[in-house]
Protein backbone atom coordinates (compact mmCIF):
# COMPACT_ATOMS: atom_id res chain seq x y z
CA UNK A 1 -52.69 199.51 -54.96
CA UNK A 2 -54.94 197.09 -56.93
CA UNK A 3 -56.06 193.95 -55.90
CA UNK A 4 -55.61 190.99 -57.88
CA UNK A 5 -57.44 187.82 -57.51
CA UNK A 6 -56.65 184.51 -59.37
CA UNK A 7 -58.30 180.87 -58.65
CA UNK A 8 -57.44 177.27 -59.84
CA UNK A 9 -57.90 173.76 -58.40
CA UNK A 10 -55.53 171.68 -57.07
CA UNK A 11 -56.74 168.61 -56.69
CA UNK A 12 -59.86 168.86 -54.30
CA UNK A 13 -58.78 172.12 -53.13
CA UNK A 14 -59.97 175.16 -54.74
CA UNK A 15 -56.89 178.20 -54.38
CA UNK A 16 -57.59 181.47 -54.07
CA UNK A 17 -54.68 183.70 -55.21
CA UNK A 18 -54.89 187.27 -53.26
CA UNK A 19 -52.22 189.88 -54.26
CA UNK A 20 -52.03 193.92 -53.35
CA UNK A 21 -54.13 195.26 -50.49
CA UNK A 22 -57.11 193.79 -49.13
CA UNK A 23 -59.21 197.69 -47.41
CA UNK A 24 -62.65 198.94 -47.23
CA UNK A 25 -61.88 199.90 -50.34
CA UNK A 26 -61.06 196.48 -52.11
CA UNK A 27 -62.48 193.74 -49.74
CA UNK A 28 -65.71 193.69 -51.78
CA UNK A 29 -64.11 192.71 -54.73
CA UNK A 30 -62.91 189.55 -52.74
CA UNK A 31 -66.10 189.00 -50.64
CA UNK A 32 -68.01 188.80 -54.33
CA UNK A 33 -65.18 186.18 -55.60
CA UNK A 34 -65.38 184.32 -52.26
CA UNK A 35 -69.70 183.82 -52.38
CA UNK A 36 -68.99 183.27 -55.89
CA UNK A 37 -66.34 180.04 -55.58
CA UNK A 38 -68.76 178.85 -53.02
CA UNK A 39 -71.41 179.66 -54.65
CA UNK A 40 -70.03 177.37 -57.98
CA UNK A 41 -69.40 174.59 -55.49
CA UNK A 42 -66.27 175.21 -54.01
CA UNK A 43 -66.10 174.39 -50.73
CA UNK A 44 -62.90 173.47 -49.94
CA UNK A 45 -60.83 177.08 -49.97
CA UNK A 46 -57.34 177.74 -49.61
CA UNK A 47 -56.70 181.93 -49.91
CA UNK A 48 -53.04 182.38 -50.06
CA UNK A 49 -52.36 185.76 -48.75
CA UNK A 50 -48.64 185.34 -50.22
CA UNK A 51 -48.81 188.57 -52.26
CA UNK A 52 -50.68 190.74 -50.18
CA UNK A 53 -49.43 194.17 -48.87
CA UNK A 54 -51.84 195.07 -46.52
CA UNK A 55 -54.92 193.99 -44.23
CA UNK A 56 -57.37 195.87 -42.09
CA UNK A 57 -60.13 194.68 -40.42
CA UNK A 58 -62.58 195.16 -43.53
CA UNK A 59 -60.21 192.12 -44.83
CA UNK A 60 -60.75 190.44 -41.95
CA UNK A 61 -64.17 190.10 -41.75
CA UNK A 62 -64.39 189.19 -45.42
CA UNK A 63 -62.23 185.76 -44.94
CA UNK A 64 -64.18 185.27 -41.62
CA UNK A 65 -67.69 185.59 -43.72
CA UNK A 66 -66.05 183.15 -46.35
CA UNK A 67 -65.23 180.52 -43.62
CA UNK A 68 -68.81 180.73 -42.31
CA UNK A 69 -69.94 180.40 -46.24
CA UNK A 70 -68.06 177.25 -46.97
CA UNK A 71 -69.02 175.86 -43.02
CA UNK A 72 -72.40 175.81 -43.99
CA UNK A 73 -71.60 173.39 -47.13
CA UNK A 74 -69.35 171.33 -44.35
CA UNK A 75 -66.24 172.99 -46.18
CA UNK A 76 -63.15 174.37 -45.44
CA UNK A 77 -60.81 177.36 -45.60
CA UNK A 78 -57.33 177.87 -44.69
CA UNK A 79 -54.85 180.41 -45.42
CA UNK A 80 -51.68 180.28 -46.90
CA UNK A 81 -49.53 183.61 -45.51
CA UNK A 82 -45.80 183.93 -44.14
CA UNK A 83 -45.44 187.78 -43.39
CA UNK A 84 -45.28 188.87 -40.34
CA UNK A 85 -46.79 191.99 -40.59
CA UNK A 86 -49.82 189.99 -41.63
CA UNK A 87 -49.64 186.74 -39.36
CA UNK A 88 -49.39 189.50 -36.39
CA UNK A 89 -53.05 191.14 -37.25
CA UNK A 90 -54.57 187.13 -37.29
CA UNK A 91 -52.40 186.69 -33.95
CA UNK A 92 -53.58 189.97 -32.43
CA UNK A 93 -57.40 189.39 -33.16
CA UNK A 94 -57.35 185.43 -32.23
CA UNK A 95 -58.06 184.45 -35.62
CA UNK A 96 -54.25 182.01 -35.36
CA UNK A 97 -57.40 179.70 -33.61
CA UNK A 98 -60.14 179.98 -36.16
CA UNK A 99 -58.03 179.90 -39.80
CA UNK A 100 -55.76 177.18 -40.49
CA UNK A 101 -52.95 179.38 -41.57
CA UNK A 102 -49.84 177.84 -43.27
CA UNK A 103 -46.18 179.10 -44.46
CA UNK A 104 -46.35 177.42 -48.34
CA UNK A 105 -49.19 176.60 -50.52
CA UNK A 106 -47.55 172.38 -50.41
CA UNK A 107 -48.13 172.60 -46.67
CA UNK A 108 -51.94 174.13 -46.96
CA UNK A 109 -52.11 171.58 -50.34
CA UNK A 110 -50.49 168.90 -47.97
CA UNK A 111 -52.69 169.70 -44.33
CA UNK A 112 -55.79 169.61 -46.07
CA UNK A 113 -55.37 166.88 -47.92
């Protein structure tokens, strides 16, 4: 599966729209869009995970990287994801206490605000 990755601002916010799987195979792509938002001056990050099949570890360290990327600019990132299958890997690996992680895109929109 393909991954597909979308961005807009709301407001202050800058939204990251990640679809399909996020592998060893595909996490690049989203690394390269992640240094690039930040990179343009985006600092304040909201990925919602909403559409995406599957995460490994690869994935993982990606969105961890882009935390520590917009950190340095005194930025933020939180994620917007509701599937279980998903929410259990950030459970699992502690990450529930690093990310921000919301149900709906209003409640990351709302919590960062």
């Amino acid at each position: 599966m393909e991954l597909t990755l979308d961005h807009r601002i709301e407001g202050e916010k800058t939204v990251l729209e990640v679809g399909g799987e996020v592998d060893v195979y595909t996490a690049p792509k989203l690394r390269e869009r992640l240094v690039e938002l930040v990179g343009e001056g985006h600092h304040d990050l909201i990925v919602d995970m909403t559409k995406v099949e599957f995460l490994d570890s690869t994935g993982l360290g990606v969105l961890v990287g882009g935390l520590k990327r917009v950190r340095a600019h005194d930025g933020s990132l939180a994620l917007v994801c509701s599937q279980e299958r998903i929410l259990k890997i950030f459970r699992i690996t502690g990450l529930t206490k690093v990310f921000p992680i919301y149900d709906t895109l209003d409640e990351a929109l709302q919590g960062q605000a």
